[in-house]
PDB file of N, CA and C in Angstrom:
ATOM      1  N   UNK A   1       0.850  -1.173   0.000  1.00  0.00           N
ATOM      2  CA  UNK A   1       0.000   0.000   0.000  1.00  0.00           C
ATOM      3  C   UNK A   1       0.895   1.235   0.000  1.00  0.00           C
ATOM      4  N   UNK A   2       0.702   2.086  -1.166  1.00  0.00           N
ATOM      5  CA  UNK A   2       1.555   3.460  -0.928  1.00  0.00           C
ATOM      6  C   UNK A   2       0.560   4.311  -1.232  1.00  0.00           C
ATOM      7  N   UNK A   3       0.541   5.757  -0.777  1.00  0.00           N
ATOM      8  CA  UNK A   3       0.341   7.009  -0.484  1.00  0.00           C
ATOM      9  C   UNK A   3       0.639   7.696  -1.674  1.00  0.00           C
ATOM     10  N   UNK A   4      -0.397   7.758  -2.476  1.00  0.00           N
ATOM     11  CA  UNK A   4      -0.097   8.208  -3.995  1.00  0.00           C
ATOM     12  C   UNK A   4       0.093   9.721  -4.137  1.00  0.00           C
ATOM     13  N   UNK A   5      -0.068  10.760  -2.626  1.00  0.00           N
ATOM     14  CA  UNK A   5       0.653  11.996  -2.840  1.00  0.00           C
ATOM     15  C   UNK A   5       1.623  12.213  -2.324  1.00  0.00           C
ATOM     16  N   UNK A   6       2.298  10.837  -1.470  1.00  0.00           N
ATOM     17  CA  UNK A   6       3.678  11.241  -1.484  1.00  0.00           C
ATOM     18  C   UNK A   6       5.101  10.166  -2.017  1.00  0.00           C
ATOM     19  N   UNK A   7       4.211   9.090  -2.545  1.00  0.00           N
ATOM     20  CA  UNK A   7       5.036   7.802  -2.845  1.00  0.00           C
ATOM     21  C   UNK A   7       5.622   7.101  -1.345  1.00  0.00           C
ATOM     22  N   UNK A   8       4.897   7.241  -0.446  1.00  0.00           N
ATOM     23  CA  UNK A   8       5.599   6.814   0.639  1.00  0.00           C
ATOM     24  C   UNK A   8       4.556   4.891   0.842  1.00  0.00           C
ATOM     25  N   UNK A   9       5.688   4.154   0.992  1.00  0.00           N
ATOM     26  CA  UNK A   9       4.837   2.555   1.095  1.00  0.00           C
ATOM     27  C   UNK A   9       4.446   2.852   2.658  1.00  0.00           C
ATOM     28  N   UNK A  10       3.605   2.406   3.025  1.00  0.00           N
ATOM     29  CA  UNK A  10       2.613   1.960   4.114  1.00  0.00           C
ATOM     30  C   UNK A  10       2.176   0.730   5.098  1.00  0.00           C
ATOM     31  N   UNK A  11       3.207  -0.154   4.483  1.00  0.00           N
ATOM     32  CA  UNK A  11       2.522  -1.444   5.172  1.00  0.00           C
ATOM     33  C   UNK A  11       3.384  -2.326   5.989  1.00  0.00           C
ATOM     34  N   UNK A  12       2.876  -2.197   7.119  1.00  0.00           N
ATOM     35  CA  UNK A  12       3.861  -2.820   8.518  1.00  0.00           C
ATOM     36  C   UNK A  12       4.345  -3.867   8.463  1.00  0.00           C
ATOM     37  N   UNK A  13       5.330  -4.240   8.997  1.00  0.00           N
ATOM     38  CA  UNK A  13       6.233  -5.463   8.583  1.00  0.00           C
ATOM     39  C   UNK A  13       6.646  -5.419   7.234  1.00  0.00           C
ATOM     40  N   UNK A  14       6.333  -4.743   6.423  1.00  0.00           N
ATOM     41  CA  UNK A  14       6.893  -5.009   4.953  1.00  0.00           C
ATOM     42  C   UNK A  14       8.816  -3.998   4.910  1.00  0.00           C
ATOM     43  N   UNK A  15       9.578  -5.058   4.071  1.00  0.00           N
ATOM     44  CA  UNK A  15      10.517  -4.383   4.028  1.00  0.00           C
ATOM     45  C   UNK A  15      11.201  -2.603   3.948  1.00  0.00           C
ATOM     46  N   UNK A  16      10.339  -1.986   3.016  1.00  0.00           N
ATOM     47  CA  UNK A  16      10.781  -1.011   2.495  1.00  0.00           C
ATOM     48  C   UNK A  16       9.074   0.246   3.549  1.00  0.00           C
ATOM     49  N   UNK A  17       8.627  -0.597   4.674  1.00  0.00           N
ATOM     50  CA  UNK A  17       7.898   0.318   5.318  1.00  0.00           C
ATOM     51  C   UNK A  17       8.347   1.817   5.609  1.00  0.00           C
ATOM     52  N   UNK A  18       7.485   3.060   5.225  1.00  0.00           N
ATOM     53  CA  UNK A  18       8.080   4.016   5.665  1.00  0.00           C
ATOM     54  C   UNK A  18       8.923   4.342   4.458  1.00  0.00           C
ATOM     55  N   UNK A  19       9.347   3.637   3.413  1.00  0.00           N
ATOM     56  CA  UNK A  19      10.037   4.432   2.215  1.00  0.00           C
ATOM     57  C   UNK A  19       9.609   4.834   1.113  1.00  0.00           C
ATOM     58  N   UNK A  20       9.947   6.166   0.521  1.00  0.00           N
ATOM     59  CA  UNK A  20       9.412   6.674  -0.550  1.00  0.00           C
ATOM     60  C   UNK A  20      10.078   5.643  -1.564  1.00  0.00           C
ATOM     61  N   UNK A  21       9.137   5.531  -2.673  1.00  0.00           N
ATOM     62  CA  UNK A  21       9.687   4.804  -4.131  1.00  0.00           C
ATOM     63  C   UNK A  21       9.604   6.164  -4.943  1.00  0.00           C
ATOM     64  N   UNK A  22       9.103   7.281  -5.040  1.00  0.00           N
ATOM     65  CA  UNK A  22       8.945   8.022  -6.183  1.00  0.00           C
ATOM     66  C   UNK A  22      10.388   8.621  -6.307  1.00  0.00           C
ATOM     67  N   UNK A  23       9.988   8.579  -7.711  1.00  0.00           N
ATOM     68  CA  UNK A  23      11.484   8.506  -8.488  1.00  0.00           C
ATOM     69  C   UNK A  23      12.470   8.292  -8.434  1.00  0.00           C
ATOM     70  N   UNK A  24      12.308   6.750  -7.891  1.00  0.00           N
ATOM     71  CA  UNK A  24      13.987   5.866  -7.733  1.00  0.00           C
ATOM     72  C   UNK A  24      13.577   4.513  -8.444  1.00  0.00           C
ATOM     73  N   UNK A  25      14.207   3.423  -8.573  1.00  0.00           N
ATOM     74  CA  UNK A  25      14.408   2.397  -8.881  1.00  0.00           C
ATOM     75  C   UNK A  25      13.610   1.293  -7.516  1.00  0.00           C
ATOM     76  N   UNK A  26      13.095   0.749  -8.265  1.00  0.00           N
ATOM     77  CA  UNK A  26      12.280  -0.151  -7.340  1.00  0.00           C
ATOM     78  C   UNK A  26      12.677  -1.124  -7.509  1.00  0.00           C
ATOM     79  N   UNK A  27      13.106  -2.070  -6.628  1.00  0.00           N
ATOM     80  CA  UNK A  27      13.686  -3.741  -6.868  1.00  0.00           C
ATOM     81  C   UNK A  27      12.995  -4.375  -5.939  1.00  0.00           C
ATOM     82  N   UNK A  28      12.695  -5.383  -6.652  1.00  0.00           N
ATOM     83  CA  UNK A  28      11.552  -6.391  -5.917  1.00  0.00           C
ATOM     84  C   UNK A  28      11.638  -7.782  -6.157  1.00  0.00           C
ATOM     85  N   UNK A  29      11.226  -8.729  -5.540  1.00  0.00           N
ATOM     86  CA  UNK A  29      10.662  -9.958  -6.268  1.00  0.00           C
ATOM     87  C   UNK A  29      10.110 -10.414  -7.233  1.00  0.00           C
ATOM     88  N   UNK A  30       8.811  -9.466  -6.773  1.00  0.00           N
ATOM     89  CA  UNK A  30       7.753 -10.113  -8.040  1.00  0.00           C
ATOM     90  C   UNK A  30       6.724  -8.775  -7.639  1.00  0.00           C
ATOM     91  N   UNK A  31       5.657  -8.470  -7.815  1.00  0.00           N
ATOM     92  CA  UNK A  31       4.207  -8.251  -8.117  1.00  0.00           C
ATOM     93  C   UNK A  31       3.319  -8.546  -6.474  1.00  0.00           C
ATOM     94  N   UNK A  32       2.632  -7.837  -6.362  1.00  0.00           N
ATOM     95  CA  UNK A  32       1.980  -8.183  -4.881  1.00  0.00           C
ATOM     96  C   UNK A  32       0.680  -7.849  -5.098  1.00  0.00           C
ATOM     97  N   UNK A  33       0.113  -9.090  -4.793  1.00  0.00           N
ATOM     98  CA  UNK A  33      -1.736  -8.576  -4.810  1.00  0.00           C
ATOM     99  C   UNK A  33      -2.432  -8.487  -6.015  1.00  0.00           C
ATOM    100  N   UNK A  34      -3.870  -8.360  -5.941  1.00  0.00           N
ATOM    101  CA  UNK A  34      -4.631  -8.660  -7.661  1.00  0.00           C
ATOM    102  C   UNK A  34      -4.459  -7.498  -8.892  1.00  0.00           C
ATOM    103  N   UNK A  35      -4.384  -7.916  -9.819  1.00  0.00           N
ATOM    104  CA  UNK A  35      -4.531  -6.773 -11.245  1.00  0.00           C
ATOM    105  C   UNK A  35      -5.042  -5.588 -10.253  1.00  0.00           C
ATOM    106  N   UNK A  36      -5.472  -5.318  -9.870  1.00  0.00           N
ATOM    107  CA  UNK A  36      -6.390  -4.264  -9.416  1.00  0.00           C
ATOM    108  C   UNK A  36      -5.509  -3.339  -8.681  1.00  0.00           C
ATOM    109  N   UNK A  37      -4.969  -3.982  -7.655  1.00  0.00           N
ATOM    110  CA  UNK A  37      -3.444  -3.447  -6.923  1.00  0.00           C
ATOM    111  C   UNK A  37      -2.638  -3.095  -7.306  1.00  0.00           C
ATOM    112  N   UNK A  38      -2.490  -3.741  -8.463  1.00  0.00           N
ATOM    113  CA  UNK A  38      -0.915  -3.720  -8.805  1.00  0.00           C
ATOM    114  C   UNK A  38      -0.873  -2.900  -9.678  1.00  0.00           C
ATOM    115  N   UNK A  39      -2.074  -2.663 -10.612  1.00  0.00           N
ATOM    116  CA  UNK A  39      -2.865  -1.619 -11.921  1.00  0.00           C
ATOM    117  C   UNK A  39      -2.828  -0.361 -10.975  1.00  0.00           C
ATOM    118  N   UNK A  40      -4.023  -0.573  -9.958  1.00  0.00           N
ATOM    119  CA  UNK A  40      -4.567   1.235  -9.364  1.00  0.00           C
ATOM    120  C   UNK A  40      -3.195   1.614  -8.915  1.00  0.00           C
ATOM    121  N   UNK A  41      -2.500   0.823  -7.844  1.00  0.00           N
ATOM    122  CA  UNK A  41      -1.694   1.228  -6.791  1.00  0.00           C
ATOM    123  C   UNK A  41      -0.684   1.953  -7.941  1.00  0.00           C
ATOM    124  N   UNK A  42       0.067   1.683  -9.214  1.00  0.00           N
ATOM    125  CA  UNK A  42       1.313   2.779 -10.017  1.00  0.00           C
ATOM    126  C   UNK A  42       0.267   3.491 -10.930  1.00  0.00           C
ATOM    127  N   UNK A  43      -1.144   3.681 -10.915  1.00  0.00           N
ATOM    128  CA  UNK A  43      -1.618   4.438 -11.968  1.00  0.00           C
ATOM    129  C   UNK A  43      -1.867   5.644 -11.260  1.00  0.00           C
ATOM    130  N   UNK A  44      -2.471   5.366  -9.558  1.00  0.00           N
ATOM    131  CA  UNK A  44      -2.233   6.713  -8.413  1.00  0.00           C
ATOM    132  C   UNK A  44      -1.006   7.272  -8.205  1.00  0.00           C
ATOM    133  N   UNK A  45      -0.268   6.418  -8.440  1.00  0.00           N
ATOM    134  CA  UNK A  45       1.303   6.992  -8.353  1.00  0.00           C
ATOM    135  C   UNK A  45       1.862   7.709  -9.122  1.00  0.00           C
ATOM    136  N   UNK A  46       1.731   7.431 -10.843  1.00  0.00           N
ATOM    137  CA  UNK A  46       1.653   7.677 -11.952  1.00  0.00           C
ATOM    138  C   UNK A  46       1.070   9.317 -11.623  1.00  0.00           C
ATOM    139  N   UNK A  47      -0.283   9.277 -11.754  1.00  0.00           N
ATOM    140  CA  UNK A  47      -1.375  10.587 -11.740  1.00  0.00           C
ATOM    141  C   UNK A  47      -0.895  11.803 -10.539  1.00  0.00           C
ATOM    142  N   UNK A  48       0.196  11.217 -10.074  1.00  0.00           N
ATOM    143  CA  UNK A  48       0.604  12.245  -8.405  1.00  0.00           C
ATOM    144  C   UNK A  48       1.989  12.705  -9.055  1.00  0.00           C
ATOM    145  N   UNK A  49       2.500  11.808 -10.138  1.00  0.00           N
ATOM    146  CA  UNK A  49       3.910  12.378 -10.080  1.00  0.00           C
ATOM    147  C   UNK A  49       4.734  11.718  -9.316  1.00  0.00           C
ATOM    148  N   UNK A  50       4.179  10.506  -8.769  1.00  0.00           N
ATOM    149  CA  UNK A  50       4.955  10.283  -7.834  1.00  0.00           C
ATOM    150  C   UNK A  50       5.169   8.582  -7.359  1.00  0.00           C
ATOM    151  N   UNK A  51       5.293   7.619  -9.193  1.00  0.00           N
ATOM    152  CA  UNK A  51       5.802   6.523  -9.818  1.00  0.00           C
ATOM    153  C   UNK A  51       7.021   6.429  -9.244  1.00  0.00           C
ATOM    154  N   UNK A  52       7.924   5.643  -9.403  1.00  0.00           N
ATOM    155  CA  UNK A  52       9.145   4.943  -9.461  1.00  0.00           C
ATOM    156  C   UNK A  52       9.851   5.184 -10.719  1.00  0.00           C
ATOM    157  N   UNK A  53      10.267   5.265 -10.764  1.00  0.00           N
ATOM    158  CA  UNK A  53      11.482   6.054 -12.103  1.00  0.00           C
ATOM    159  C   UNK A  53      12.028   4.599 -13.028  1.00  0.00           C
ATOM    160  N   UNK A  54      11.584   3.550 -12.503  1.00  0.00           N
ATOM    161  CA  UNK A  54      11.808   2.342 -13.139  1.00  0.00           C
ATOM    162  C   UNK A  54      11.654   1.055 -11.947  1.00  0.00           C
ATOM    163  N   UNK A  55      11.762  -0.204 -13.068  1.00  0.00           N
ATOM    164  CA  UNK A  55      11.456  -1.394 -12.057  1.00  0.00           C
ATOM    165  C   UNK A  55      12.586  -2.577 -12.321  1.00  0.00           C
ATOM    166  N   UNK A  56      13.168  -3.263 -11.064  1.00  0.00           N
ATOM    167  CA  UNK A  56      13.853  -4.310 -11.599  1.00  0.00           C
ATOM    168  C   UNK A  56      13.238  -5.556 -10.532  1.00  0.00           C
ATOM    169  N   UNK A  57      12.799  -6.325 -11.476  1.00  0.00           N
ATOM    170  CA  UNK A  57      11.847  -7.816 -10.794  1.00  0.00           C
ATOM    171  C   UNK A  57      12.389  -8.830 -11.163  1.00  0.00           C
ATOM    172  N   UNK A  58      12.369  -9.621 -10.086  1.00  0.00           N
ATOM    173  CA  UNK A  58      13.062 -10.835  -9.957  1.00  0.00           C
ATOM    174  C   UNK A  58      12.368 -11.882 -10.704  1.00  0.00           C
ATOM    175  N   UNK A  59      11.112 -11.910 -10.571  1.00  0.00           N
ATOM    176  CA  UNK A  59      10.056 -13.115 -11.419  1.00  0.00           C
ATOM    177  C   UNK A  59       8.613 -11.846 -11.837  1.00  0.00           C
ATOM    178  N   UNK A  60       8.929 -11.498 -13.008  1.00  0.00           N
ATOM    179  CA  UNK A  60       7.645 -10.440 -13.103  1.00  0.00           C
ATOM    180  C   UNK A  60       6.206 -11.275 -13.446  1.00  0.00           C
ATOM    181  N   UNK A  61       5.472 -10.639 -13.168  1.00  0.00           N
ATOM    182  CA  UNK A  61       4.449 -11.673 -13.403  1.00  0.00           C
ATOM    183  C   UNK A  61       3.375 -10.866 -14.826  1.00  0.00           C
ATOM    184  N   UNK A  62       2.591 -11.407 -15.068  1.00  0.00           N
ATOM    185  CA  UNK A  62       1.586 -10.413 -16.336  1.00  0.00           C
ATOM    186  C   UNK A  62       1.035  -9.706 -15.804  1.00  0.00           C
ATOM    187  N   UNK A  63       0.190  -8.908 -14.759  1.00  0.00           N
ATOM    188  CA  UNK A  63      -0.213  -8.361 -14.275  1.00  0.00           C
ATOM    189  C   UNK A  63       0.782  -7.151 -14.230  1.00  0.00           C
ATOM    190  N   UNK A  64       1.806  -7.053 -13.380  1.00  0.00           N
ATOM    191  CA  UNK A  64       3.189  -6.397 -13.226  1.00  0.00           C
ATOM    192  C   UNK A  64       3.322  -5.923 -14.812  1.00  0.00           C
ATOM    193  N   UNK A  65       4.006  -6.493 -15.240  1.00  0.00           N
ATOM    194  CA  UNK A  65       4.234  -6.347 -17.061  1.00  0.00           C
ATOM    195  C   UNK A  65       3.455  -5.352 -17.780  1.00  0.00           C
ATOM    196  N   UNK A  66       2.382  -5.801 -17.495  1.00  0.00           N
ATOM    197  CA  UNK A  66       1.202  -5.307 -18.431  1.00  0.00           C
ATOM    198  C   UNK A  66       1.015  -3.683 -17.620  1.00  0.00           C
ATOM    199  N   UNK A  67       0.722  -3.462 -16.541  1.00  0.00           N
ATOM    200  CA  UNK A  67       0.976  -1.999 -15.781  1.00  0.00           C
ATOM    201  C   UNK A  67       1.877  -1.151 -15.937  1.00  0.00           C
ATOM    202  N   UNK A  68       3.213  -2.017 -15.839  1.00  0.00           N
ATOM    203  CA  UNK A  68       4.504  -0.843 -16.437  1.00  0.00           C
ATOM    204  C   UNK A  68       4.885  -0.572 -17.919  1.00  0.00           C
ATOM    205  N   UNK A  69       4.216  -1.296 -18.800  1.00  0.00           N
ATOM    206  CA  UNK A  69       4.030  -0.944 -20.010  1.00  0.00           C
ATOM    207  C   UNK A  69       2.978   0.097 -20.563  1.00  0.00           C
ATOM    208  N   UNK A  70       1.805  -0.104 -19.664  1.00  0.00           N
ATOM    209  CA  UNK A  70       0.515   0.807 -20.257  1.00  0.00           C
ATOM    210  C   UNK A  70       0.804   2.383 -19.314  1.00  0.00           C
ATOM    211  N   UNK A  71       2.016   2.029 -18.801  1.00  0.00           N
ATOM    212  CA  UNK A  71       2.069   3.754 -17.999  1.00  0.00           C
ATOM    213  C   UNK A  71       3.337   4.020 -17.960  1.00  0.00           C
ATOM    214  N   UNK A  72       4.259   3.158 -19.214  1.00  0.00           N
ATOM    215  CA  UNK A  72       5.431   3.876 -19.415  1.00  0.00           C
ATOM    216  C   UNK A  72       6.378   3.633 -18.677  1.00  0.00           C
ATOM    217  N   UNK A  73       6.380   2.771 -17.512  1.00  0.00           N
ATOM    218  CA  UNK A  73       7.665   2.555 -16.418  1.00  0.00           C
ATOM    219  C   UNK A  73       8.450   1.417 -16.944  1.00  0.00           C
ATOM    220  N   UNK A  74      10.082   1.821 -17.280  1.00  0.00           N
ATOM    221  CA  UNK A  74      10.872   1.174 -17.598  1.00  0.00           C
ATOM    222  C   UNK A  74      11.142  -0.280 -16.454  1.00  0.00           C
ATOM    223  N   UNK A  75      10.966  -1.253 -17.272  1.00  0.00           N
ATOM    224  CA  UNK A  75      11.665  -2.320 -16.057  1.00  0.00           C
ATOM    225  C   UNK A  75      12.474  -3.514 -16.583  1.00  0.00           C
ATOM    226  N   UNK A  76      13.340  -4.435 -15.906  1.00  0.00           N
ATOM    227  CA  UNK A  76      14.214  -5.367 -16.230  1.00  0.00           C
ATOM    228  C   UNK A  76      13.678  -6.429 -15.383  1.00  0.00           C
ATOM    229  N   UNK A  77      13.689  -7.457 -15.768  1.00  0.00           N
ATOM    230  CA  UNK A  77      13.125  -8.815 -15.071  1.00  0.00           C
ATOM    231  C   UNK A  77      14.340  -9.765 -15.520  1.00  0.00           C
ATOM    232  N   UNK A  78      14.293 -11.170 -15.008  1.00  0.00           N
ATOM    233  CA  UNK A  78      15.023 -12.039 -15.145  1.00  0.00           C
ATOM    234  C   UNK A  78      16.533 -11.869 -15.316  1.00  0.00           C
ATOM    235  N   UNK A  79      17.327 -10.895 -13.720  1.00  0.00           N
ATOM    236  CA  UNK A  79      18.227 -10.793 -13.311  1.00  0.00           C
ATOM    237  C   UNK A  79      18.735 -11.825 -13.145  1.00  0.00           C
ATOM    238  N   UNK A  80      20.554 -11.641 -13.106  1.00  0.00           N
ATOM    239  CA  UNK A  80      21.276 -12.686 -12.164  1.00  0.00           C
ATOM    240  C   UNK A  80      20.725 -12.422 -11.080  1.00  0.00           C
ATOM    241  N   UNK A  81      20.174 -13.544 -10.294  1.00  0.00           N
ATOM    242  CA  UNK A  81      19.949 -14.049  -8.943  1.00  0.00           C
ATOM    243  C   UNK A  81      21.207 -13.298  -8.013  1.00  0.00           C
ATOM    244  N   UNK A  82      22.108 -13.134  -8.351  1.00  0.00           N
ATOM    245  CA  UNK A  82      23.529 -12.768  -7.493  1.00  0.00           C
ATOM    246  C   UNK A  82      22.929 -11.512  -7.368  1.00  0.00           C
ATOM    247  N   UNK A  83      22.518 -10.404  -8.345  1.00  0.00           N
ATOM    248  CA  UNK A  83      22.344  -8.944  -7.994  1.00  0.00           C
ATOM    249  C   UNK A  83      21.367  -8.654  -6.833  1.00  0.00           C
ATOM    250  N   UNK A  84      20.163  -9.438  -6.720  1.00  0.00           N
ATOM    251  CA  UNK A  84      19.704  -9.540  -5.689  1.00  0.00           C
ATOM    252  C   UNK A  84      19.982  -9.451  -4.231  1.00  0.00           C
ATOM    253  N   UNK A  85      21.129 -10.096  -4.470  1.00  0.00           N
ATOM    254  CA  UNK A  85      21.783 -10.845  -3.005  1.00  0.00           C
ATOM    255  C   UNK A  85      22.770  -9.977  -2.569  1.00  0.00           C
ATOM    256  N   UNK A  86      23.398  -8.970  -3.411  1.00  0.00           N
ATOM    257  CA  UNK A  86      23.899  -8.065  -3.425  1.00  0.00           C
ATOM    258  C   UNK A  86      23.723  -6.524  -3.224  1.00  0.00           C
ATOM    259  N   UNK A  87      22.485  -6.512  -3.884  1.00  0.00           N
ATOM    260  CA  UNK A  87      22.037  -4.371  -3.739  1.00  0.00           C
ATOM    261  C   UNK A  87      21.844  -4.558  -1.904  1.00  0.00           C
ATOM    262  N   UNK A  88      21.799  -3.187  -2.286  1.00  0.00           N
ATOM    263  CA  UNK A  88      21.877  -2.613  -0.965  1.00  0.00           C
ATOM    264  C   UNK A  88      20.976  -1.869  -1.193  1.00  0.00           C
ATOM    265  N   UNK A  89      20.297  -0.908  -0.247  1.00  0.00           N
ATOM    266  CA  UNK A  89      19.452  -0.422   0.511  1.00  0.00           C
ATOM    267  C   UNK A  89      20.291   1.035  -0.037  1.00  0.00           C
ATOM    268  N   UNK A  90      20.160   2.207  -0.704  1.00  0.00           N
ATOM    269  CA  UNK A  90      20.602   3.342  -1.017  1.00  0.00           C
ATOM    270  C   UNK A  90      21.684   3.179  -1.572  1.00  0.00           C
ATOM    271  N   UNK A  91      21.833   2.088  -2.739  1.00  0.00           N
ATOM    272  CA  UNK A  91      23.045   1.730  -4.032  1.00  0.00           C
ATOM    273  C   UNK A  91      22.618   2.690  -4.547  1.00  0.00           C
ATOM    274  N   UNK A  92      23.336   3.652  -5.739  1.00  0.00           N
ATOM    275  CA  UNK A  92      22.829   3.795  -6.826  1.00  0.00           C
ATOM    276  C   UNK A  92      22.969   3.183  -7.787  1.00  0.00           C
ATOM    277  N   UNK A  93      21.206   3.148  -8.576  1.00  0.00           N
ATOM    278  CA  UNK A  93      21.056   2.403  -9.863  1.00  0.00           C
ATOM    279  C   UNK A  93      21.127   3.020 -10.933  1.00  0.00           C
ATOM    280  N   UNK A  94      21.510   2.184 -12.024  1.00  0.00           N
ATOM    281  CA  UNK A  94      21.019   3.165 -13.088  1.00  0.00           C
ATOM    282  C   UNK A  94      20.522   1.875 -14.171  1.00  0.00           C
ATOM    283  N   UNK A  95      19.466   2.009 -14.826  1.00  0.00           N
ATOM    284  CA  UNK A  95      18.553   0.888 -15.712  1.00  0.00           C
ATOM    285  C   UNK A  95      18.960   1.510 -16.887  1.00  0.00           C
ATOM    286  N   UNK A  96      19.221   0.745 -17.760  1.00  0.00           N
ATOM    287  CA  UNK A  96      18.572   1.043 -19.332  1.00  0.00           C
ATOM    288  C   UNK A  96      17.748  -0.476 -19.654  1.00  0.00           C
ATOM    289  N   UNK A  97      16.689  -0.123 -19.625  1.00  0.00           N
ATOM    290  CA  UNK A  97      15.130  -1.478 -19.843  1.00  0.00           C
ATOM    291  C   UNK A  97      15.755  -1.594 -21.102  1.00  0.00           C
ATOM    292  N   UNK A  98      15.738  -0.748 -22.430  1.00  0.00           N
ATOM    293  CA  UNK A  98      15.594  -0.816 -23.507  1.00  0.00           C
ATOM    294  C   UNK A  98      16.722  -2.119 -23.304  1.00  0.00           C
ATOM    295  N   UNK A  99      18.138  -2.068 -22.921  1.00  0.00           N
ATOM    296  CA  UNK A  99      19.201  -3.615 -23.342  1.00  0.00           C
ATOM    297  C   UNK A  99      19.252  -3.824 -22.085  1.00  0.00           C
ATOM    298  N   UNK A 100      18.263  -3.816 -21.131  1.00  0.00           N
ATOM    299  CA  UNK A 100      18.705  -4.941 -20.139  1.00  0.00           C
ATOM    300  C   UNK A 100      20.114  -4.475 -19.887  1.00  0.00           C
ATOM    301  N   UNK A 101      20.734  -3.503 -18.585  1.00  0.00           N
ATOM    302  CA  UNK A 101      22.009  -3.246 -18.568  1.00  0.00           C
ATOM    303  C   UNK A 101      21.818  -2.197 -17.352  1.00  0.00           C
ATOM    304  N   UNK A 102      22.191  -2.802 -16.130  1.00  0.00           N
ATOM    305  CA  UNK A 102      21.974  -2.375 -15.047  1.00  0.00           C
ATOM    306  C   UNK A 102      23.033  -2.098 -14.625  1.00  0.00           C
ATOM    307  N   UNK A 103      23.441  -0.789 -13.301  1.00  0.00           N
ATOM    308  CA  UNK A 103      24.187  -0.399 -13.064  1.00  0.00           C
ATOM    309  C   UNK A 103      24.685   0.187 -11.901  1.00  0.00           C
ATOM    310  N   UNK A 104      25.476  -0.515 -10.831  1.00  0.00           N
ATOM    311  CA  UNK A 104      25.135   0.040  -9.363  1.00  0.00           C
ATOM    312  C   UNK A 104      26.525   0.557  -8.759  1.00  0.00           C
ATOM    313  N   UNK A 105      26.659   1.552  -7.933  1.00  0.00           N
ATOM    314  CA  UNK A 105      27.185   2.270  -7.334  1.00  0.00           C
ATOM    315  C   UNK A 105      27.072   2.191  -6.199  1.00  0.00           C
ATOM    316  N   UNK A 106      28.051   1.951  -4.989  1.00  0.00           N
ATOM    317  CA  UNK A 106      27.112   1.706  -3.414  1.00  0.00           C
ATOM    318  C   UNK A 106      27.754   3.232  -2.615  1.00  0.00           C
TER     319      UNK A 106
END
């Protein structure tokens, strides 16, 4: 659950509780919750200005896919497993979706 006028996530116990995503790089697993969630929750985000600047997913799912395509958010799926295990928490990223070619700075 995020706060579509300030990009701030919302939901207790969840990793990234309390952090803004708007306009950074979002790295995740996968997709959370129905079309509906996963659609409204970046199209409020989207409409505020206040999206994720891109996505990198570990297992994207169609739902996921189909949202960051119909609203323009660059993303990379089917990483080395190692990068995962590796980012850090305030790396800098840098994506190019178009060749798959990720880029981190800690």
């Amino acid at each position: 659950l995020v706060v579509p006028e300030t990009g701030e996530l919302i939901e207790r116990n969840h990793d990234i509780n309390g952090k803004n995503v708007a306009g950074k790089i979002l790295i995740m697993p996968s997709g959370k919750g129905s079309s509906v969630v996963q659609a409204d929750g970046l199209y409020k985000l989207l409409m505020k200005g206040k999206h994720p600047a891109g996505l990198i997913v570990e297992t994207a799912d169609t739902v996921l896919v189909t949202a960051a395509v119909a609203m323009e958010i660059p993303m990379v799926h089917k990483v080395d497993p190692e990068f995962f295990s590796e980012i850090k928490d305030g790396d800098f990223v840098h994506m190019d979706a178009t060749n798959g070619v990720i880029t981190v700075k800690s």
